[in-house]
Structures are given as structure tokens and as C-alpha cells.
N, C-alpha and C. Protein backbone atom coordinates (compact mmCIF):
# COMPACT_ATOMS: atom_id res chain seq x y z
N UNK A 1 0.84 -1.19 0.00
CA UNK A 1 0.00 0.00 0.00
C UNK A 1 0.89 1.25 0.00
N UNK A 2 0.67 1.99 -0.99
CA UNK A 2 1.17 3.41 -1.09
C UNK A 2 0.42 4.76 -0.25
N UNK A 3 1.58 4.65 0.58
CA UNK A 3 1.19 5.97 2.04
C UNK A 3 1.74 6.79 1.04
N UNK A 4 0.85 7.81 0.75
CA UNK A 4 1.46 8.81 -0.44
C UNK A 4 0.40 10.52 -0.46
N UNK A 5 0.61 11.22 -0.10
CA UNK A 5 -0.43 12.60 -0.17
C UNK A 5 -0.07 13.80 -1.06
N UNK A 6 -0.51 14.26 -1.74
CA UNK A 6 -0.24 15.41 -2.43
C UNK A 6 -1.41 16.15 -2.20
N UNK A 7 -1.10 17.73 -2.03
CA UNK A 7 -2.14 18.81 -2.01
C UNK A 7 -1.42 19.46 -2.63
N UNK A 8 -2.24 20.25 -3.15
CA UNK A 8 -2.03 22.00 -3.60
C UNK A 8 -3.37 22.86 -3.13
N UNK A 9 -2.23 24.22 -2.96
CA UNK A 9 -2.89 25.26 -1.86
C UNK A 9 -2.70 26.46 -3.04
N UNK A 10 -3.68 27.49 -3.48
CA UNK A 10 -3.51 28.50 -4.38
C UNK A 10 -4.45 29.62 -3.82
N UNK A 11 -3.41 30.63 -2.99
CA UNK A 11 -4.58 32.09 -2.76
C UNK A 11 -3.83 33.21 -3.48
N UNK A 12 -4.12 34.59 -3.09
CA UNK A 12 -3.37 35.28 -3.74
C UNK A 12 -2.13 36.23 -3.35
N UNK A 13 -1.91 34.36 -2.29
CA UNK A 13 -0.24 35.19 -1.39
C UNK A 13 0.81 33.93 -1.90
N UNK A 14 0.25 32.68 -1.89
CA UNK A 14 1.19 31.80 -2.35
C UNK A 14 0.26 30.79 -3.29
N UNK A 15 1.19 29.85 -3.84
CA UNK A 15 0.89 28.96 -4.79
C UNK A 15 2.06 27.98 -4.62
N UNK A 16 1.36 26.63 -3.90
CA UNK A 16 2.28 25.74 -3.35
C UNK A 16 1.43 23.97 -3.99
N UNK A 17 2.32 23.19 -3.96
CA UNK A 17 2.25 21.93 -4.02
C UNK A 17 3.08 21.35 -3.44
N UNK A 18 2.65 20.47 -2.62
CA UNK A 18 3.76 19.36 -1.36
C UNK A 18 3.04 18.05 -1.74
N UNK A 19 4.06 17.38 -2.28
CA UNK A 19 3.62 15.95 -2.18
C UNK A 19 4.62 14.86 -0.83
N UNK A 20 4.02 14.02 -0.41
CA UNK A 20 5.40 13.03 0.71
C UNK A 20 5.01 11.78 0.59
N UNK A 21 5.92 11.08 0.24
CA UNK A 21 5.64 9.58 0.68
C UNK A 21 6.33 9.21 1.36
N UNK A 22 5.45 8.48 2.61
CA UNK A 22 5.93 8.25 3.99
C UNK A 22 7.19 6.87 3.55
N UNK A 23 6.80 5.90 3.18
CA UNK A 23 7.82 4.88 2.75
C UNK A 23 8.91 5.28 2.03
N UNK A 24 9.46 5.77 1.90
CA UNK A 24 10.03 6.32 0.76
C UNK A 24 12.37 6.64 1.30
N UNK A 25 13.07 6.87 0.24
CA UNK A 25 14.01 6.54 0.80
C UNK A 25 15.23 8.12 1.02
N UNK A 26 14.32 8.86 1.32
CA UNK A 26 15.10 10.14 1.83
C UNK A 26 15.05 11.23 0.16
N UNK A 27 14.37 10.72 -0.51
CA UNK A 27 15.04 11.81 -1.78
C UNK A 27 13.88 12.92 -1.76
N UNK A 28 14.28 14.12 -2.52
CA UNK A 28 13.43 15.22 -2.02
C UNK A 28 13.88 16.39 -3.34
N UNK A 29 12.82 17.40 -3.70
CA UNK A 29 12.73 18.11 -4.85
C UNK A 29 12.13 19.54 -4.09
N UNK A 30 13.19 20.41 -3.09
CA UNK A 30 12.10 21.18 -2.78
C UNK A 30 12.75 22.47 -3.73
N UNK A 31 11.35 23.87 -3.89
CA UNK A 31 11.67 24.84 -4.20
C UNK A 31 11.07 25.81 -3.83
N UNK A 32 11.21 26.70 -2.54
CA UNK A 32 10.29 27.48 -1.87
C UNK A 32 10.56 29.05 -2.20
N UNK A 33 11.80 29.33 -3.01
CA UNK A 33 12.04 30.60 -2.64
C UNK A 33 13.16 31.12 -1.61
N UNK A 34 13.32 30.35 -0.41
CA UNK A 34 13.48 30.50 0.63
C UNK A 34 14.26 29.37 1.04
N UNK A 35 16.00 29.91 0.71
CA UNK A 35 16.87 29.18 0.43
C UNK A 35 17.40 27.59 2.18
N UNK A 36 17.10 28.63 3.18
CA UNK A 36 17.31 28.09 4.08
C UNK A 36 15.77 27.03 4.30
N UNK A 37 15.12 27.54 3.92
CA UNK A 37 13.56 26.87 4.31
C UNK A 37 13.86 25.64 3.41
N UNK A 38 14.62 25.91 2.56
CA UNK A 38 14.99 24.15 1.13
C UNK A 38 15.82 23.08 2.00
N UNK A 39 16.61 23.89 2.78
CA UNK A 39 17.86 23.04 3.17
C UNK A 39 17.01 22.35 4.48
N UNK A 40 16.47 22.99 4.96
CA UNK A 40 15.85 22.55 6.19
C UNK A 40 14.69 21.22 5.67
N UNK A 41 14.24 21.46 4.74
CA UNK A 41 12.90 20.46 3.94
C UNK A 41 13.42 18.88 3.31
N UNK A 42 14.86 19.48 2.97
CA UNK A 42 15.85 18.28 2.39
C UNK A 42 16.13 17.65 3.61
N UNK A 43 16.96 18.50 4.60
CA UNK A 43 17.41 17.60 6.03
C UNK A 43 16.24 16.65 6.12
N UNK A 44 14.75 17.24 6.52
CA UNK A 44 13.48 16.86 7.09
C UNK A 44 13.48 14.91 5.94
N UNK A 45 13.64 15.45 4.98
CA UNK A 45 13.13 14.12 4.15
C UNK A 45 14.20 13.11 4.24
N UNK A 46 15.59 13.75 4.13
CA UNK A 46 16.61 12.75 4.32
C UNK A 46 16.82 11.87 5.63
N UNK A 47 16.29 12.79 6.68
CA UNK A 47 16.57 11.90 8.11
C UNK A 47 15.24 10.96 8.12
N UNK A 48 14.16 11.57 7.64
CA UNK A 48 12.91 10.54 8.44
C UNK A 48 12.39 9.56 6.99
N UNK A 49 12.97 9.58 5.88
CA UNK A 49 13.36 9.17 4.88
C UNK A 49 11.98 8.74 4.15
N UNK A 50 11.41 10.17 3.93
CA UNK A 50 10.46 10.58 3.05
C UNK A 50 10.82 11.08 2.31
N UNK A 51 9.88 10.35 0.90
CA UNK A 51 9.85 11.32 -0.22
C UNK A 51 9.28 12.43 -0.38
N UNK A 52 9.90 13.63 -0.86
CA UNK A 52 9.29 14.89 -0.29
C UNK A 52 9.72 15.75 -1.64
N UNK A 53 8.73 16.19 -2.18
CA UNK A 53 8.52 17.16 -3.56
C UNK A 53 8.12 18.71 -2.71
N UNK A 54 8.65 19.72 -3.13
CA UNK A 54 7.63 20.99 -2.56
C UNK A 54 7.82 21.89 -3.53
N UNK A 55 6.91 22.45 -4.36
CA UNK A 55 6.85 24.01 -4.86
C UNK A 55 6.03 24.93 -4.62
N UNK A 56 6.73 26.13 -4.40
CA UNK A 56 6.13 27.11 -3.58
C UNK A 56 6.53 28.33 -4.14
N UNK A 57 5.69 29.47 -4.70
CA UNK A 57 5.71 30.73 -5.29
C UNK A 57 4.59 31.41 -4.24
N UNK A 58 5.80 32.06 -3.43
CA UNK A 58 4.79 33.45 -2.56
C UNK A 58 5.46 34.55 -2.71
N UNK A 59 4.57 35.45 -1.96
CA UNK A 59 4.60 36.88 -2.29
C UNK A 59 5.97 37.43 -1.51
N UNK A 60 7.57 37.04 -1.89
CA UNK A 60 8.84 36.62 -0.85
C UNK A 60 9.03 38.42 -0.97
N UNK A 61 8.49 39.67 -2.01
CA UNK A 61 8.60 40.97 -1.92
C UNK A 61 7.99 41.11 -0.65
N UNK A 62 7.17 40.77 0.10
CA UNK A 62 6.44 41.39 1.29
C UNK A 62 7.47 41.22 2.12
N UNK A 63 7.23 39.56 2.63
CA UNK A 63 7.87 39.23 3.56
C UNK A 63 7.73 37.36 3.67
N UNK A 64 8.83 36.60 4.34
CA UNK A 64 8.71 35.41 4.29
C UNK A 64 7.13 34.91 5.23
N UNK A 65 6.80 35.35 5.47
CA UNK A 65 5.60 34.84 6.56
C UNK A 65 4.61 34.01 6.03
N UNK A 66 4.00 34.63 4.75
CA UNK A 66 2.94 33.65 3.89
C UNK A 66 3.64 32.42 3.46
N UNK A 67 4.52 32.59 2.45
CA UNK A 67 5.47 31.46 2.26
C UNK A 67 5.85 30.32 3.41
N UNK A 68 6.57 30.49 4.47
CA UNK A 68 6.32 29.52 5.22
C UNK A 68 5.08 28.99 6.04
N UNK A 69 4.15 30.09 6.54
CA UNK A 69 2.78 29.53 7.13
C UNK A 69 2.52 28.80 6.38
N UNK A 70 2.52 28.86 4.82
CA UNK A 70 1.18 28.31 4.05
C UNK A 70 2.39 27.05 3.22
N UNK A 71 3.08 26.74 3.48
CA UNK A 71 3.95 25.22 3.44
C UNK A 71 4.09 24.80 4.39
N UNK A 72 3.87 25.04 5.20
CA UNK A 72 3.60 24.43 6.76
C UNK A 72 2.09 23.80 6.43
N UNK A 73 0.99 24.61 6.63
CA UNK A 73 -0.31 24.37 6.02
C UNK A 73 -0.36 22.87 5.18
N UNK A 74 0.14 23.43 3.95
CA UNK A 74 0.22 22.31 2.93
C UNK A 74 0.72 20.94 3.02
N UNK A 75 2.08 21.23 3.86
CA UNK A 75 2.85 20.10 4.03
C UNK A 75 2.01 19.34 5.57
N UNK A 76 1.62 19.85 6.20
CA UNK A 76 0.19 19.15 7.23
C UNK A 76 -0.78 18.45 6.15
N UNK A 77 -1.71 19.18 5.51
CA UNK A 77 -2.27 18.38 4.92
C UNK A 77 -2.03 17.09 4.02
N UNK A 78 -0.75 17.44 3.47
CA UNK A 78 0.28 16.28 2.29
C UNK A 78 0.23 14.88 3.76
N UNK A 79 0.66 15.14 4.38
CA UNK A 79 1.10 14.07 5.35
C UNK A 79 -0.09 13.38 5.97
N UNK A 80 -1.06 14.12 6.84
CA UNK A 80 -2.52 13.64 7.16
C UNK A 80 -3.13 12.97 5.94
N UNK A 81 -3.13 13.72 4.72
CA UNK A 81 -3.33 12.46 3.36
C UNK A 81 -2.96 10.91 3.40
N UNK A 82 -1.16 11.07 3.59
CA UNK A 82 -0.29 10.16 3.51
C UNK A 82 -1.16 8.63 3.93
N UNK A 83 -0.61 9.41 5.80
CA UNK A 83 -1.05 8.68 6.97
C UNK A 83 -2.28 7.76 6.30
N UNK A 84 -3.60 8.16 5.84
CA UNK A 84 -5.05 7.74 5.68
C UNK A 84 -5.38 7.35 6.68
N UNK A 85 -5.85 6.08 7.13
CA UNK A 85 -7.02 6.40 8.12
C UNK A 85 -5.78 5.80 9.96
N UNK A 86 -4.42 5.84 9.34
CA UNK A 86 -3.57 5.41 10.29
C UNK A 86 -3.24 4.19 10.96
N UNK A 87 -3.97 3.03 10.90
CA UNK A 87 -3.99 1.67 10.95
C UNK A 87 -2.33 1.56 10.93
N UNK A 88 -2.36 0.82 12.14
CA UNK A 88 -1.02 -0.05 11.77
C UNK A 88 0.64 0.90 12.47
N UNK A 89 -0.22 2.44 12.40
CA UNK A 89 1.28 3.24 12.71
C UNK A 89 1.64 3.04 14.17
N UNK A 90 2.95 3.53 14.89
CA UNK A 90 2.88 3.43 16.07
C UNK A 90 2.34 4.61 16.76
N UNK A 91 2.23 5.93 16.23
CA UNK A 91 1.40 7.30 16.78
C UNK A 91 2.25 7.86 17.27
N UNK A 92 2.70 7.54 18.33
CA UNK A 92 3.95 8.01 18.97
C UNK A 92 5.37 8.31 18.93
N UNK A 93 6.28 9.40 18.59
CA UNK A 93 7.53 8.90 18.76
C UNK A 93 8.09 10.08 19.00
N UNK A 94 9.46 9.91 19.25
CA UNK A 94 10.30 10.86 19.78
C UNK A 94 11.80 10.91 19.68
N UNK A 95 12.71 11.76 19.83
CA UNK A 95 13.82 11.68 19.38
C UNK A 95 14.54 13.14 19.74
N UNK A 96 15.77 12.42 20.80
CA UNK A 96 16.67 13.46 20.85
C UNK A 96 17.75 13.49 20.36
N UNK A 97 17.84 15.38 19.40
CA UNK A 97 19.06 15.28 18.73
C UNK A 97 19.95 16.39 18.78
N UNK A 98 20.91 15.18 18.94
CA UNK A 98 22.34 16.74 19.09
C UNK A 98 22.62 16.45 17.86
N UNK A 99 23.32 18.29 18.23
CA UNK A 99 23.82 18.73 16.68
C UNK A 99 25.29 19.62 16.81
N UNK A 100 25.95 19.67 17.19
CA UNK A 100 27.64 20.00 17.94
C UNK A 100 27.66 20.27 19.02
N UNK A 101 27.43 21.75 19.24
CA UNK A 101 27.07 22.30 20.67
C UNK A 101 25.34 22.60 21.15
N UNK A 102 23.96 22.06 20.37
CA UNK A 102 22.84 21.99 20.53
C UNK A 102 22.09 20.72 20.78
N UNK A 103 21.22 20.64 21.52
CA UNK A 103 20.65 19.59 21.67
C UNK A 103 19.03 19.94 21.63
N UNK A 104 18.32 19.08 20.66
CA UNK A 104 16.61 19.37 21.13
C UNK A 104 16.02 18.01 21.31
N UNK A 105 14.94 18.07 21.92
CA UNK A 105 14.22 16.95 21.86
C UNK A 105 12.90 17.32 21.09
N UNK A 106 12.20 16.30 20.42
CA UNK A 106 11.07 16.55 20.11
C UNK A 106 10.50 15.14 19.97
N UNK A 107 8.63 15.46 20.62
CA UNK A 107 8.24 14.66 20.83
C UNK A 107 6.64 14.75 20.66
N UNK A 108 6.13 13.53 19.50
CA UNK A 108 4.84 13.65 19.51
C UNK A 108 3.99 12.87 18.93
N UNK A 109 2.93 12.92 19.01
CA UNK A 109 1.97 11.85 19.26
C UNK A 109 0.75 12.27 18.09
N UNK A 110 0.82 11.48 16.87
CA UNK A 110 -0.09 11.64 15.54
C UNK A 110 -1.63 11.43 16.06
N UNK A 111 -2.51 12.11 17.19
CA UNK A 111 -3.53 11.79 17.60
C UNK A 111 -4.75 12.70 17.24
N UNK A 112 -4.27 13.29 15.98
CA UNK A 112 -5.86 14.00 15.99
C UNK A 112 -6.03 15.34 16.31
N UNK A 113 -5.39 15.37 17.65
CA UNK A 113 -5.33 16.28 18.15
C UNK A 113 -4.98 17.30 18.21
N UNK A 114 -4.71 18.35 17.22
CA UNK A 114 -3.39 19.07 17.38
C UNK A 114 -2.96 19.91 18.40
N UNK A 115 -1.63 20.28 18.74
CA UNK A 115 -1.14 21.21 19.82
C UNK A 115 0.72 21.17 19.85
N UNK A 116 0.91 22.50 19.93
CA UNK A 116 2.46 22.25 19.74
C UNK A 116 2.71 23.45 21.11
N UNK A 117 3.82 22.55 21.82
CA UNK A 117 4.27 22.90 22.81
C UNK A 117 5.83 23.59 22.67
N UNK A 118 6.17 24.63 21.74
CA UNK A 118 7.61 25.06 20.72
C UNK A 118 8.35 26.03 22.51
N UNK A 119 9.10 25.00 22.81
CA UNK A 119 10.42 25.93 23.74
C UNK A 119 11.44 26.29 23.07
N UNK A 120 11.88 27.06 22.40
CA UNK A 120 12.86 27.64 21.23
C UNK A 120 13.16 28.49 21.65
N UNK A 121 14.68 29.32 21.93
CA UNK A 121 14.94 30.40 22.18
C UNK A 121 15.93 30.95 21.34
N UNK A 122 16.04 31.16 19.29
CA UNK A 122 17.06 31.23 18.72
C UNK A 122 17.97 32.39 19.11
N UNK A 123 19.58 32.25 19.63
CA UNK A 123 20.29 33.19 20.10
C UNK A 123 19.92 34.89 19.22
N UNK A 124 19.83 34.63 17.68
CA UNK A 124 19.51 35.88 16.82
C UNK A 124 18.42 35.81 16.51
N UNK A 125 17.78 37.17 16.21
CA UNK A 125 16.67 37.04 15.02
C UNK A 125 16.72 36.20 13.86
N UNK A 126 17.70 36.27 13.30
CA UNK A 126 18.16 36.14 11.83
C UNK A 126 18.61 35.04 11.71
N UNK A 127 18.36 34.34 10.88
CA UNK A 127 19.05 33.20 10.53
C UNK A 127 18.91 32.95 9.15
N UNK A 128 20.27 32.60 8.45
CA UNK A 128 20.09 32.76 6.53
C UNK A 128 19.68 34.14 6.04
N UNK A 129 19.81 35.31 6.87
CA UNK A 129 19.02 36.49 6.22
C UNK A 129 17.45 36.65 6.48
N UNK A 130 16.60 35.59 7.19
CA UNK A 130 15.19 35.95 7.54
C UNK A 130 15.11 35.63 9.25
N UNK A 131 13.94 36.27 9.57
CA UNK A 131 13.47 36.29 10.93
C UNK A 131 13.05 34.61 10.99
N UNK A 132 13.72 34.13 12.22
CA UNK A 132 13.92 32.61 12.52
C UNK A 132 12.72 32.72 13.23
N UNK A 133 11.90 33.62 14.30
CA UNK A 133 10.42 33.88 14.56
C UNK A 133 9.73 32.83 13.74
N UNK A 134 9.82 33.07 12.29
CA UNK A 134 8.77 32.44 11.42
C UNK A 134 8.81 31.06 11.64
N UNK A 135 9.63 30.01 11.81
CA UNK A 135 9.82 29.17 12.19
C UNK A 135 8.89 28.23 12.94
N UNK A 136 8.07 29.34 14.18
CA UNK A 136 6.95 28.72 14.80
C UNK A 136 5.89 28.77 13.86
N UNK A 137 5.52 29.78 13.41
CA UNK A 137 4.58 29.94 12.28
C UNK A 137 4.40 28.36 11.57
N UNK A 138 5.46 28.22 10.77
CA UNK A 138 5.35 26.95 10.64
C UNK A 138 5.15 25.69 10.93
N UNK A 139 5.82 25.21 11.68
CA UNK A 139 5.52 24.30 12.62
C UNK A 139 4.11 24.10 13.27
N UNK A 140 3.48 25.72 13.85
CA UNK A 140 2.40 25.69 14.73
C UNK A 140 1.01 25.35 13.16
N UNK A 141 1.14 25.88 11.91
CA UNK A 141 0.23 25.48 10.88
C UNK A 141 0.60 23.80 10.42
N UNK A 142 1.64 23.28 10.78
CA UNK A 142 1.70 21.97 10.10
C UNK A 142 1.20 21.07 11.08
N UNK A 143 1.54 21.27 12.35
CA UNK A 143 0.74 20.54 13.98
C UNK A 143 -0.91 20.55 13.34
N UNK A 144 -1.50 21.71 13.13
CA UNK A 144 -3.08 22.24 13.19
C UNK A 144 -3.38 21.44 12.30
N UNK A 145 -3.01 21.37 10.79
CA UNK A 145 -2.72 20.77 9.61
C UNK A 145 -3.00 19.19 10.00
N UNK A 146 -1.94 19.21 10.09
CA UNK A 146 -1.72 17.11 10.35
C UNK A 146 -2.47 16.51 11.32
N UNK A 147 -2.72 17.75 12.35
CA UNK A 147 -3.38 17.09 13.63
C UNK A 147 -2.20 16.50 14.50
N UNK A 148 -1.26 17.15 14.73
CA UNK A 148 -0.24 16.64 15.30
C UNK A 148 -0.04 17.16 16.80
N UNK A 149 0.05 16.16 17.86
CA UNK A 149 0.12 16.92 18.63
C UNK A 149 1.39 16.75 19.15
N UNK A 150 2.73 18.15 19.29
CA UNK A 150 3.99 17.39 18.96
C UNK A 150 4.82 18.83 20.17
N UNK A 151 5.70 18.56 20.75
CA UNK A 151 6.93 19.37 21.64
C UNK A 151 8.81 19.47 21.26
N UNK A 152 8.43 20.72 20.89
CA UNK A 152 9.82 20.78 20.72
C UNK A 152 10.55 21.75 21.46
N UNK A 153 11.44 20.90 22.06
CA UNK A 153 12.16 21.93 23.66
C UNK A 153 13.87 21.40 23.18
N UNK A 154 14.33 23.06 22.96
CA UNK A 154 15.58 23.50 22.74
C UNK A 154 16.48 22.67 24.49
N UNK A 155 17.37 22.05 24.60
CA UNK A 155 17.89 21.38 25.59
C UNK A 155 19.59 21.98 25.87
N UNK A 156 19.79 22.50 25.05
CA UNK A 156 21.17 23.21 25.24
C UNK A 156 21.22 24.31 24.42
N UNK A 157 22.12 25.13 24.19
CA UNK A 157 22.11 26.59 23.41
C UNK A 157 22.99 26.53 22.45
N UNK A 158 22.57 26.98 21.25
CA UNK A 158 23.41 26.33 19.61
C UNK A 158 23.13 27.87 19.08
N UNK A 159 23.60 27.74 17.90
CA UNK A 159 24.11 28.73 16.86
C UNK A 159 22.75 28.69 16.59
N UNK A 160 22.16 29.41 15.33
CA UNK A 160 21.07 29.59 15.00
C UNK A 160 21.20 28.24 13.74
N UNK A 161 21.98 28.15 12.89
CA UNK A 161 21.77 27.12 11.58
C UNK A 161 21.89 25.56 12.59
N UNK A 162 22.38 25.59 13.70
CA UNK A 162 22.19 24.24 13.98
C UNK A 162 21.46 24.19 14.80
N UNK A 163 20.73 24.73 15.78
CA UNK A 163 19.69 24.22 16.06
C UNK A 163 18.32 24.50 15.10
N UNK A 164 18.32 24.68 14.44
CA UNK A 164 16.74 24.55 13.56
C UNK A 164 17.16 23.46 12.53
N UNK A 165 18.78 22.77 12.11
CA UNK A 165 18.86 21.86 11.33
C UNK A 165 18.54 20.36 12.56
N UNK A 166 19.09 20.52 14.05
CA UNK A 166 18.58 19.73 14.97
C UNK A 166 16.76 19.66 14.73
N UNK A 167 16.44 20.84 15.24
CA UNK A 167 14.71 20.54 15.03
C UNK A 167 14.56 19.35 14.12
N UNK A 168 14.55 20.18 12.61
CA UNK A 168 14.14 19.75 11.41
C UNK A 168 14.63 18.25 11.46
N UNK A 169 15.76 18.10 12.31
CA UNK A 169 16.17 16.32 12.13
C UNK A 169 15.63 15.63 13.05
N UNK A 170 15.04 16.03 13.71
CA UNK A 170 14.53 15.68 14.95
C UNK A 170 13.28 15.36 14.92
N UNK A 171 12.47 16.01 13.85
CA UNK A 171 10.88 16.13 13.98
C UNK A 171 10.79 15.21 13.19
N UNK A 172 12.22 15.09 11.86
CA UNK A 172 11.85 14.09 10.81
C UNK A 172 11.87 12.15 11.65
N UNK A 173 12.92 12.15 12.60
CA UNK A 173 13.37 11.27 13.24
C UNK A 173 11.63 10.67 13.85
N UNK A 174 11.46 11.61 15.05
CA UNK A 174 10.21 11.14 15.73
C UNK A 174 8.89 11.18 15.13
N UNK A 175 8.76 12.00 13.25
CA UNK A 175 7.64 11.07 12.67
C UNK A 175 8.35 10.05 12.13
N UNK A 176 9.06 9.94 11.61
CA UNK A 176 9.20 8.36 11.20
C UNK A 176 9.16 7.25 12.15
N UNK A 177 9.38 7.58 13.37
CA UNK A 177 8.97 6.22 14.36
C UNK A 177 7.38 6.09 14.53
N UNK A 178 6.83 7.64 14.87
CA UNK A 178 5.30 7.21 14.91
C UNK A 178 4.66 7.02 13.62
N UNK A 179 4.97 6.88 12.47
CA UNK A 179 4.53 6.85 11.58
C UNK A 179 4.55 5.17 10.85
N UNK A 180 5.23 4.78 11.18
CA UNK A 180 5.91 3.44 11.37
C UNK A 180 5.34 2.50 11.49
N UNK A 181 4.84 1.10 10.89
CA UNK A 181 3.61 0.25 10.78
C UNK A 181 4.28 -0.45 11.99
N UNK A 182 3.66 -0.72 12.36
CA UNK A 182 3.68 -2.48 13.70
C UNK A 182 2.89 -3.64 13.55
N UNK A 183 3.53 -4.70 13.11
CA UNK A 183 2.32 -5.47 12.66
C UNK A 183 1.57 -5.92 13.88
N UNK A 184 1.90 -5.49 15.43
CA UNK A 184 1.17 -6.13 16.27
C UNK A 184 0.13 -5.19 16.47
N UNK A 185 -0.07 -4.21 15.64
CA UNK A 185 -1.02 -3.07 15.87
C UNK A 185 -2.26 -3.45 15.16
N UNK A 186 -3.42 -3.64 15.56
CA UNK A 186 -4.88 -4.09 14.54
C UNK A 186 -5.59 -3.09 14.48
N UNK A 187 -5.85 -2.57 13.50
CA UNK A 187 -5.98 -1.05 13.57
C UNK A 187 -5.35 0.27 13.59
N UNK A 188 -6.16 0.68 14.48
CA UNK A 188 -5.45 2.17 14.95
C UNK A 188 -5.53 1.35 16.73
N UNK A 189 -4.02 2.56 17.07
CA UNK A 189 -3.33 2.47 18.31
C UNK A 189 -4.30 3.31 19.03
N UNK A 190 -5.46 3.02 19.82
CA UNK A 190 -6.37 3.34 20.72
C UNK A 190 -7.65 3.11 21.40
N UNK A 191 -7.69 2.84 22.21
CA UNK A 191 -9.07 2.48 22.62
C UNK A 191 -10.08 2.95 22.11
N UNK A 192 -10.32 3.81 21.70
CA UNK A 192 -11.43 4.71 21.19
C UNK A 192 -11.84 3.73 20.17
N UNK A 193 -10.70 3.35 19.48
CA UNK A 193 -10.98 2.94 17.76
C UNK A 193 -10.61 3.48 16.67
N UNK A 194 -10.52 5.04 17.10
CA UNK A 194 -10.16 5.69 16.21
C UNK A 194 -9.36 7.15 16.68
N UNK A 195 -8.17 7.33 15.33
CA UNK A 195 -7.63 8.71 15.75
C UNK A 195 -8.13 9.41 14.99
């Protein structure tokens, strides 16, 4: 079975398509505009070793903000596609990662639910030339998006390019464990019956 989602999102701030396949073996086609936002999307697919397509044309004269909210957005929905009705995944996972002098953990649970618990404190504004701020933006639309309910807490103090390349490896790390079939799983992982 092909765990596989593609959306496209078109208003008149961006014009994006994210496709991911969860099985898939780390290769990735992104093009956002937003040179550091590519490198970070490549890390994301290479560690949790999804296939990951992204194109994205926003309004980058204003300011980066639409552009990443609304691939955050997209790339939530691409993945909640993926997933389908979740049978079989483990839901859960987590993963702490150092990255020279940074360490984060992140940790979360594919339940439906969304909620992001972001402890981040980047030493600069700036990182690559844009406000690293935006960063939550993202994250907090791809949680809402996917239904993810997920924590990411900065654990030591890093440069600005390595801890958001920690995040990004980190978030890719702990979905690929909850994302992850178990064959002792019948269903979905919950009493309810359903996530």
C-alpha cells in the first residue's frame, strides 16, 4: 500500500504543491524561494526518509511569513493524506538530537489532536538572512494541519543554523517512528478505535 499525499494550496499570497511519501528513501525536490527553508525540507526528508517534492511561489517581496505559514499548512495536509485512516502506525515517537554544541528533543503523538508545545529560544533574530520567529509559524500550521500533537524543547544553546537543522532532524526522526507500521497493531493504536 502506497502511504502517499499530495495537495495544492492557491490564494493570492502563495501557490504551493507538497507531495510526501511516507515509505520512501530520503530523496526530495524542494523549491520554496526560501533558500534556508529548502535546506531545512531536504534535512526533514533525508533523516525521516520521506519522499518529499515541494513548490512554492509566494509573495517573498512582502515578507517570508505567507510562504512559510502556508507550506507548513500544505505540508500538514500532504502528510494527514499520507497517513489515511492510520492503521497499523505506532502514533507516537520521539527523538533526541544533538547537533555539535545543541541539543533538542522533540516529541509527539499523531492523535488527531493538534497542539504544539515550541520551547525555542534562537540566540539571533536572523538566521540565513530571515526572521527565525517564522519558524513557529510553521511548525504551529503543520501541527493544526496534520493534527499533530507534537513538543519541541531547545535542551542546550546552539548557533542559529544548527539548532533549527537539529529541530528539522529531529521532527523528521520522531515522525518516522510514529509513523511506522507495527504489525502487532490491529488497527489504529487506541481504545477509542479511532484517531
Amino acid at each position: 500500500m502506497l502511504r502517499y499525499g499530495e495537495v495544492t494550496r492557491n490564494t493570492r499570497e502563495t501557490d504551493i504543491t507538497v507531495s510526501i511519501e511516507l515509505d520512501g528513501t530520503g530523496e526530495s525536490d524542494i523549491s520554496t524561494g526560501i533558500g534556508f527553508l529548502d535546506h531545512m525540507l531536504e534535512l526533514f526528508a533525508k533523516h525521516g526518509f520521506f519522499n518529499l517534492a515541494v513548490v512554492a511561489h509566494g509573495d517573498l517581496d512582502v515578507d517570508a511569513h505567507h510562504t512559510l505559514e502556508d507550506v507548513g499548512i500544505v505540508l500538514g495536509e500532504a502528510l494527514l493524506k499520507a497517513a489515511g485512516d492510520k492503521a497499523g502506525i505506532r502514533r507516537y515517537g520521539s527523538f533526541l538530537l544533538p547537533m555539535d554544541e545543541t541539543l533538542v528533543m522533540v516529541a509527539l503523538d499523531f492523535s488527531g489532536r493538534p497542539g504544539l508545545y515550541y520551547q525555542v529560544n534562537p540566540p539571533a533574530e536572523l538566521v540565513a538572512g530571515f526572521d527565525a520567529t517564522l519558524f513557529h509559524e510553521f511548525v504551529q500550521a503543520l501541527c493544526t494541519k496534520a493534527g499533530l500533537n507534537m513538543h519541541i524543547r531547545q535542551l542546550a544553546a546552539g548557533e542559529n543554523h544548527h539548532l533549527f537543522e537539529a529541530i528539522f532532524k529531529g521532527f523528521a526522526k520522531a515522525l518516522d517512528i510514529a509513523t511506522s507500521l507495527d504489525p502487532r497493531i490491529s488497527g489504529v493504536l487506541s481504545t477509542k478505535g479511532s484517531l
